[in-house]
Protein backbone atom coordinates (compact mmCIF):
# COMPACT_ATOMS: atom_id res chain seq x y z
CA UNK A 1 -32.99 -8.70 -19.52
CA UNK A 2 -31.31 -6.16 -22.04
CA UNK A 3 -29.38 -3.11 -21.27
CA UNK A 4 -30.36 0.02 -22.12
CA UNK A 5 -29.46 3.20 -21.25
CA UNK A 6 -32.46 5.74 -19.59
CA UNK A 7 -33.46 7.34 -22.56
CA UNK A 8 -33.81 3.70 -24.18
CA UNK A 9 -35.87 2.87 -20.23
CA UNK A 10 -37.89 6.23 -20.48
CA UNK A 11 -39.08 4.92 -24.34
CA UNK A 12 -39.75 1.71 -23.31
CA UNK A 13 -41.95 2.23 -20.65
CA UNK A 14 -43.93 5.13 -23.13
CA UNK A 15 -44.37 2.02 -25.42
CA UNK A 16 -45.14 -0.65 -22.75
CA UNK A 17 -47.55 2.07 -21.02
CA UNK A 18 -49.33 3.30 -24.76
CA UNK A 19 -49.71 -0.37 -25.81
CA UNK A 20 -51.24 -1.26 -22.36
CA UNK A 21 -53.94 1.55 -21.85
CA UNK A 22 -55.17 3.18 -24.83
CA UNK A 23 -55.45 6.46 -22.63
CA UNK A 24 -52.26 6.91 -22.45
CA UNK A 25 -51.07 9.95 -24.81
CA UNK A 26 -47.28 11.70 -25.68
CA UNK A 27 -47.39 15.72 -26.34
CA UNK A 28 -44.61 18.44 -26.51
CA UNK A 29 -42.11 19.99 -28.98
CA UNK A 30 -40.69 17.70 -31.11
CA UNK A 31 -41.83 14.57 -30.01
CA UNK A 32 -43.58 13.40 -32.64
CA UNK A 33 -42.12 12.64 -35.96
CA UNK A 34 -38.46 13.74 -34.90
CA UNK A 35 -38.86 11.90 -31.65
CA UNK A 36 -37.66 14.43 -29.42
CA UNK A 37 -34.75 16.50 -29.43
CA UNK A 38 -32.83 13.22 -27.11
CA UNK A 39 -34.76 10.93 -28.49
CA UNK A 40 -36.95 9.95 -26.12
CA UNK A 41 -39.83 9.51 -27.90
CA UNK A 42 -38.42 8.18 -31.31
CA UNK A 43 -40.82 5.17 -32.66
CA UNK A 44 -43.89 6.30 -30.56
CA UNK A 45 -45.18 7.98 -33.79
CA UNK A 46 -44.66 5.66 -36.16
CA UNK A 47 -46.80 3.14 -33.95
CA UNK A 48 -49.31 5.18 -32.15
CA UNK A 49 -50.44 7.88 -34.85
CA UNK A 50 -51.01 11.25 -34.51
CA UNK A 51 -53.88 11.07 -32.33
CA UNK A 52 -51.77 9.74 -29.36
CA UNK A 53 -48.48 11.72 -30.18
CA UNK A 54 -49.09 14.94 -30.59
CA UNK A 55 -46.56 17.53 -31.70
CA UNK A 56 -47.70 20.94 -29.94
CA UNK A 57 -45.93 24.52 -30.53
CA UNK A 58 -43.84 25.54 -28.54
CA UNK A 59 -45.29 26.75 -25.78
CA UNK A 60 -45.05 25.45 -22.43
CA UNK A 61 -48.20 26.87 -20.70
CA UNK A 62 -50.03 25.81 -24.09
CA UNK A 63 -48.83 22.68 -23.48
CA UNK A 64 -49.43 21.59 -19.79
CA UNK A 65 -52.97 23.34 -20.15
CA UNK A 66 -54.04 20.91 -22.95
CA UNK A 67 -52.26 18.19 -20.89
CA UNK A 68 -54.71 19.25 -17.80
CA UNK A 69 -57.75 19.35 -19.86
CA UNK A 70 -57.25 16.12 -21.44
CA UNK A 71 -56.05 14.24 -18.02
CA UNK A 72 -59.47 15.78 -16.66
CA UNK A 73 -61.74 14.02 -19.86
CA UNK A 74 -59.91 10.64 -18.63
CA UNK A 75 -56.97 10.53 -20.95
CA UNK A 76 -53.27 9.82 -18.98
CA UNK A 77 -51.53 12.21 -21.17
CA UNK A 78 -47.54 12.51 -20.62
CA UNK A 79 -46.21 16.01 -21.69
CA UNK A 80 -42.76 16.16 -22.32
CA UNK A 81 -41.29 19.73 -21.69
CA UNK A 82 -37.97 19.87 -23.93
CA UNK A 83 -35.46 20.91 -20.83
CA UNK A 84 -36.27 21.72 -17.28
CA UNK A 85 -35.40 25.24 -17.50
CA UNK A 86 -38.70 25.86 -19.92
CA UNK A 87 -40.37 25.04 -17.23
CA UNK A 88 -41.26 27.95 -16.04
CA UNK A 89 -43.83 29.87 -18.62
CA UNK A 90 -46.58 26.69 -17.31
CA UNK A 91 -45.81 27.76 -13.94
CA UNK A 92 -49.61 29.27 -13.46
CA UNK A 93 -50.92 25.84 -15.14
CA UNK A 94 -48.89 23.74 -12.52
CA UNK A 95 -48.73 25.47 -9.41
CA UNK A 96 -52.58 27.05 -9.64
CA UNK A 97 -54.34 24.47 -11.90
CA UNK A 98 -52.75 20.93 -11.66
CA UNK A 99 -51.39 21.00 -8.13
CA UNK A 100 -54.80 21.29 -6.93
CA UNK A 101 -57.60 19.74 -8.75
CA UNK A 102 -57.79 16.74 -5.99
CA UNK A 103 -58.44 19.43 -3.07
CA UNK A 104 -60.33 22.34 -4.90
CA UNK A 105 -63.03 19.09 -5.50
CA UNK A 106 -63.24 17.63 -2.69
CA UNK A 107 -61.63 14.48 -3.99
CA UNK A 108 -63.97 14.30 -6.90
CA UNK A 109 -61.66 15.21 -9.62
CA UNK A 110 -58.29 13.72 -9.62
CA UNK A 111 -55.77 14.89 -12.51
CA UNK A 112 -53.56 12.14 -13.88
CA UNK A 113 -50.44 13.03 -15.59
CA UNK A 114 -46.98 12.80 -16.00
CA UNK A 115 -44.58 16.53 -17.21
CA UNK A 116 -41.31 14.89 -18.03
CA UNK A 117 -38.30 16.61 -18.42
CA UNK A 118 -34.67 16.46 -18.82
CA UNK A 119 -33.02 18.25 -16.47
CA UNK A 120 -29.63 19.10 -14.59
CA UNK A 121 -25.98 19.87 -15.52
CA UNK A 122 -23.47 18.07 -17.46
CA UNK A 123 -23.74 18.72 -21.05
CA UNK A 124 -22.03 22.19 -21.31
CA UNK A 125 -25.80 24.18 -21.47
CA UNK A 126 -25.49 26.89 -19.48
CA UNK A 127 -27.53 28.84 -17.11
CA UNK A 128 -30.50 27.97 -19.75
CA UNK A 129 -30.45 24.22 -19.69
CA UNK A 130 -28.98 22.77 -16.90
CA UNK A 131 -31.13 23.93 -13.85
CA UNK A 132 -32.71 21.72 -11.19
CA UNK A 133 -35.93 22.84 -9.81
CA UNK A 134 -37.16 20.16 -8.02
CA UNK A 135 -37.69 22.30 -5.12
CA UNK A 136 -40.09 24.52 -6.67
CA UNK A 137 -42.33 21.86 -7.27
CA UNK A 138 -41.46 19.67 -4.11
CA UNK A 139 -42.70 22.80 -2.10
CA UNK A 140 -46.20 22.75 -3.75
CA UNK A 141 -48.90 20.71 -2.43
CA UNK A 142 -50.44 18.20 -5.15
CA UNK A 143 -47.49 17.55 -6.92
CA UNK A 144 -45.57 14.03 -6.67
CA UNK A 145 -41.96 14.61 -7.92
CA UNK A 146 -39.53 11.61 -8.89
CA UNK A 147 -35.79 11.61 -10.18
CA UNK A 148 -34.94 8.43 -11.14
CA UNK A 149 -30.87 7.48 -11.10
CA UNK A 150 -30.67 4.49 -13.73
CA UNK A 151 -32.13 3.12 -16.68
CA UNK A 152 -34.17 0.16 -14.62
CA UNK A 153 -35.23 2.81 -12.21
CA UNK A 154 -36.27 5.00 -14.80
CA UNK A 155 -38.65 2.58 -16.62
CA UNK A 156 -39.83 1.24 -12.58
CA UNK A 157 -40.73 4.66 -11.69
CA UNK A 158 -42.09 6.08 -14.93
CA UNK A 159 -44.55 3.02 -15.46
CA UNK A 160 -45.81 3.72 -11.54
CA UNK A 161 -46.29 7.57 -12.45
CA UNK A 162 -48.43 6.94 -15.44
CA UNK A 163 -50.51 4.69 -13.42
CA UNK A 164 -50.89 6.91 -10.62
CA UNK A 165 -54.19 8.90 -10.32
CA UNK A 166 -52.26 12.10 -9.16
CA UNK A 167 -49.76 14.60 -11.17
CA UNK A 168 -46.58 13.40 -11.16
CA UNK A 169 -43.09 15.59 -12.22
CA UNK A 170 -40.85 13.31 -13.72
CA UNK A 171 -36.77 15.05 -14.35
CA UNK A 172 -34.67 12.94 -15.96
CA UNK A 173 -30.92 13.76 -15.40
CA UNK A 174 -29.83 14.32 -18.58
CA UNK A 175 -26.12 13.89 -17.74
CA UNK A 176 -26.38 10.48 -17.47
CA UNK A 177 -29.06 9.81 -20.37
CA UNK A 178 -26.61 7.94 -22.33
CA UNK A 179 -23.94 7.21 -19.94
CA UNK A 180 -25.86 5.75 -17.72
CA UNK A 181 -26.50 1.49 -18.74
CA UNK A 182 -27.97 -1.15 -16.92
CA UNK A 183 -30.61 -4.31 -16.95
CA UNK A 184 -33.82 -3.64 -17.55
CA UNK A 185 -36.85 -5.78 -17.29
CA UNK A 186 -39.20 -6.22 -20.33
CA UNK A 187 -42.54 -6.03 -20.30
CA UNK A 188 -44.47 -4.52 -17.91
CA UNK A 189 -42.53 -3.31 -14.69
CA UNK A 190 -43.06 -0.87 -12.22
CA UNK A 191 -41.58 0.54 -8.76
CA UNK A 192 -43.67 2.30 -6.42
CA UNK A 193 -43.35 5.80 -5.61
CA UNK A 194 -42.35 7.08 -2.22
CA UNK A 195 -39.38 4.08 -1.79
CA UNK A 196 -35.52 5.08 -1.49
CA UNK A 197 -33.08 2.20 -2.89
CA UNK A 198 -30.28 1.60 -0.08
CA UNK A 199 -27.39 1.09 -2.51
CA UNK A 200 -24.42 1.10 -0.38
CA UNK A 201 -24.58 -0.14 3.11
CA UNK A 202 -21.78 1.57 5.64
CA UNK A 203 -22.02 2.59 9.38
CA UNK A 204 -20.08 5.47 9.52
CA UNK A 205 -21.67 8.26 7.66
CA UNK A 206 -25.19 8.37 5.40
CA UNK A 207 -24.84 10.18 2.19
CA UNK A 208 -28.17 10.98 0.48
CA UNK A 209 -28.66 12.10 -3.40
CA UNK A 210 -30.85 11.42 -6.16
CA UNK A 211 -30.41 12.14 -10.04
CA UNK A 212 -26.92 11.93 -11.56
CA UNK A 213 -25.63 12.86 -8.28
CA UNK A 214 -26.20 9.06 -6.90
CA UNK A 215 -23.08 8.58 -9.18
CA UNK A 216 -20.93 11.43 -7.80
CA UNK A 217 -22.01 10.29 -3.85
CA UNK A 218 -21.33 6.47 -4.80
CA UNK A 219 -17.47 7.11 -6.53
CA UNK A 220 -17.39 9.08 -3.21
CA UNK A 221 -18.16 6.59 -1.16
CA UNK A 222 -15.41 3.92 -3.14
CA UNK A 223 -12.84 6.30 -2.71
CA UNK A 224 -13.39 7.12 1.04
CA UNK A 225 -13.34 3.23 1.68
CA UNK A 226 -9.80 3.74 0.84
CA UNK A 227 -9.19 6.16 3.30
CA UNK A 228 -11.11 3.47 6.08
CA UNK A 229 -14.70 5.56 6.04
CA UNK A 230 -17.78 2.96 5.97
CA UNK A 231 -20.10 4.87 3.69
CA UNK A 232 -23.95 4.05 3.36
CA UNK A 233 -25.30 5.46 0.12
CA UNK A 234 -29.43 5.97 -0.24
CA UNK A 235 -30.62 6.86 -3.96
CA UNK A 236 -33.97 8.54 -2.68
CA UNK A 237 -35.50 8.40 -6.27
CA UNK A 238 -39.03 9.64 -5.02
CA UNK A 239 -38.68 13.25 -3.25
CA UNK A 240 -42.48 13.51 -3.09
CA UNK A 241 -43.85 11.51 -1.71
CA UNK A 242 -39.79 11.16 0.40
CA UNK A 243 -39.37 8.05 2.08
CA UNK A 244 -38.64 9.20 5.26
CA UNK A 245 -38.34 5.85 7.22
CA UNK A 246 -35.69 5.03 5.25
CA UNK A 247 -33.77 8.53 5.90
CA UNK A 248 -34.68 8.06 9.43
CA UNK A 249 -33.07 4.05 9.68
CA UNK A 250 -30.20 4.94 7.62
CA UNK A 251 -28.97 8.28 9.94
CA UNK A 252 -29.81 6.62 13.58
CA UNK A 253 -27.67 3.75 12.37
CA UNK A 254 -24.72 6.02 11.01
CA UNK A 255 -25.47 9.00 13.34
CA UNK A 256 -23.68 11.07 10.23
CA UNK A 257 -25.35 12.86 7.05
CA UNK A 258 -24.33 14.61 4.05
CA UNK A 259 -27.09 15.52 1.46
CA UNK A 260 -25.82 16.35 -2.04
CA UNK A 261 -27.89 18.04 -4.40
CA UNK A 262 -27.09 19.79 -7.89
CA UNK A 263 -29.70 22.69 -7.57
CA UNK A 264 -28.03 25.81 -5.33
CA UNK A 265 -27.73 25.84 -1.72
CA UNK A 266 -30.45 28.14 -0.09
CA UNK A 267 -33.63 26.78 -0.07
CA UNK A 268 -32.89 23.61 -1.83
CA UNK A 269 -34.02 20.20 -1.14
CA UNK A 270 -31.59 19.46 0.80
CA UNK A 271 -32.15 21.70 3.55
CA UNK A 272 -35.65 19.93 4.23
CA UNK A 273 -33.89 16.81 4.42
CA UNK A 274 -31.47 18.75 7.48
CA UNK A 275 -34.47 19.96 8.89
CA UNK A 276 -36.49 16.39 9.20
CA UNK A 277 -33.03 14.34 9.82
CA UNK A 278 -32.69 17.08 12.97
CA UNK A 279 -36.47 16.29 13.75
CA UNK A 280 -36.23 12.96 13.67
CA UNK A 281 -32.62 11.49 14.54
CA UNK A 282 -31.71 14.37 16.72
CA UNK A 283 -30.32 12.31 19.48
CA UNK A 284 -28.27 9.66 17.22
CA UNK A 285 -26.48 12.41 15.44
CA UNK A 286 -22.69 12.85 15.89
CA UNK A 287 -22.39 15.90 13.89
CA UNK A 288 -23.80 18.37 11.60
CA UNK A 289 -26.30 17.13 9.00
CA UNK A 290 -23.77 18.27 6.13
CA UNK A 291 -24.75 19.66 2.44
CA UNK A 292 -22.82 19.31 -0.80
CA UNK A 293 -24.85 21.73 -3.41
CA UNK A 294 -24.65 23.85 -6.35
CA UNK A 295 -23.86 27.44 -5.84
CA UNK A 296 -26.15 30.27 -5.13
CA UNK A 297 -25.34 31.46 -9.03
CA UNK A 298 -26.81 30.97 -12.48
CA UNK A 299 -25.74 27.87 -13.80
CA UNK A 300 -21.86 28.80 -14.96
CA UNK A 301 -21.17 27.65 -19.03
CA UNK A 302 -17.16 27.92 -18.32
CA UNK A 303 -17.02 26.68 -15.09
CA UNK A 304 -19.61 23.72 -14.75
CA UNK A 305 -17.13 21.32 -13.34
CA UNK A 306 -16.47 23.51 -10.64
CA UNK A 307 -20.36 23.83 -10.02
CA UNK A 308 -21.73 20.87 -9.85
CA UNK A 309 -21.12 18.75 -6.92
CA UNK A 310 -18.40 16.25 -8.00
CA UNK A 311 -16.74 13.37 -5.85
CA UNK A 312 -13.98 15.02 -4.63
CA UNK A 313 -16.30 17.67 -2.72
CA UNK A 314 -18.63 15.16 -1.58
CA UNK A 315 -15.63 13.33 -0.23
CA UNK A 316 -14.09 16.27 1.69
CA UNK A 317 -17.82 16.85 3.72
CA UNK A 318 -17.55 13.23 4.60
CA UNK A 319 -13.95 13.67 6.18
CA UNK A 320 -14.90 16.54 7.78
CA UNK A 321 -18.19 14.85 9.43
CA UNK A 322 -16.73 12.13 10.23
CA UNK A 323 -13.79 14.03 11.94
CA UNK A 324 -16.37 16.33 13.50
């Protein structure tokens, strides 16, 4: 298998996707020619023409719109919006149009495509290109959202999403785009959606992330084996569909959580995943269901390093759960 990193995954399953089903189309700023502004996309042109990778203007609602219209005619487009953060201006298109084809139809019309975007903190971009939203999106009915943690899982997962018959929001943690390296199967390979990866196995204490926080939550589960805490670490990689039986076996047999998300505090993901660990493993927990977040702030430029949810915090909530 070669190693790649997860943009290298991401354009590898485009191509293994576009040379499988002739249905399957690229659009958004940049991608064409230039091949995206992280190179995502870079080859895709030069193979697949014009017709099937289409540079748009830039304009996000533009952009998802087309991408709805064509998914509708039977193509499987895959719009690529240029950071997370742009999100926003398609909001209508996602949220009102997308999200609910299946169910304003009566299960006639399905809508099959995939919004990537980069997305999260770590390169230095400020309150304009380093937000998470998942939540926004995890909170609307419709919409499948996956985060993929490494360059296998990111060609697994994004070869599932263009298959599936429902929209799927695909953020790519752009911290890790290059940093990130692993083995990747050729070919044709796919993971299904909705399944966590237990990647750490411990008995003491459950720590949950997704994104380039599986890093932070795995160095901080090394370092507190030094200190004698037995760590179990669960990459979720799909939040919706979330694979809650795996949540649910992981707490019962640690009786301990701490959820660590990048997005802020109130109202993020991770307070969903309190809510249904304290539905569901209420009487195996030994403490608090704990939560290691970004702040309730903008997205800081100078002080990103103190924002984002590094090792040494995660480590501190474990003591302190496991002490509780």
């Amino acid at each position: 298998m070669p190693t790649l990193n997860i943009i290298q995954a991401v354009n590898d399953a485009l191509r293994t996707e576009m040379r499988r089903d002739q249905n399957v189309v690229v659009l958004g700023e940049d991608v064409g020619k230039f091949g995206g502004v992280f190179r995502a996309t870079q080859g895709l042109f030069a193979e697949f023409g014009a017709d099937r990778v289409i540079d748009t203007p830039l304009a996000e609602t533009g952009i998802i719109g087309t991408a709805v219209g064509m998914a509708l005619y039977g193509l499987r487009p895959v719009p690529e919006i240029q950071f997370a953060d742009f999100i926003f201006p398609a909001m209508d298109q996602i949220v009102n149009e997308l999200s609910k084809y299946r169910y304003r139809s009566g299960g006639q019309w399905t809508c099959p495509l995939v919004i990537r975007s980069p997305y999260g903190g770590g390169i230095r971009g400020g309150h304009y290109h380093s937000q998470s939203p998942e939540a926004h999106f995890i909170h609307t009915a419709g919409l499948k959202v996956v985060v993929p943690a490494t360059p296998a899982d990111a060609k697994g997962l994004l070869v599932s999403a263009i298959r599936d018959p429902d929209p799927v929001l695909f953020f790519e943690p752009k911290r890790v785009y290059r940093a990130a390296k692993g083995d990747v199967p050729e070919g044709e390979y796919a993971i299904p959606l909705g399944k966590a990866k237990l990647t750490r196995a411990g008995h003491q204490i459950s720590i949950l992330a997704w994104g380039a926080m599986w890093y932070e939550a795995d160095q901080a589960a090394r370092e507190a084996e030094q200190e004698g805490i037995d760590c179990e670490v669960l990459d979720l990689r799909s939040l919706q569909p979330l694979d809650i039986d795996a949540v649910v076996a992981s707490v019962t047999k640690t009786g301990r959580a701490v959820v660590v998300h990048e997005a802020p505090r109130t109202c993020g993901f991770g307070a969903e995943l309190a809510a249904l660990i304290q539905e569901r493993c209420f009487l195996s927990l030994e403490a608090p269901v704990a939560r290691v977040t970004g702040f309730d702030t903008p997205f800081p430029y100078t002080l990103e390093n103190e924002y984002l949810p590094r090792a040494p915090r995660i480590l501190q909530a474990v003591r302190e759960t496991v002490r509780y």
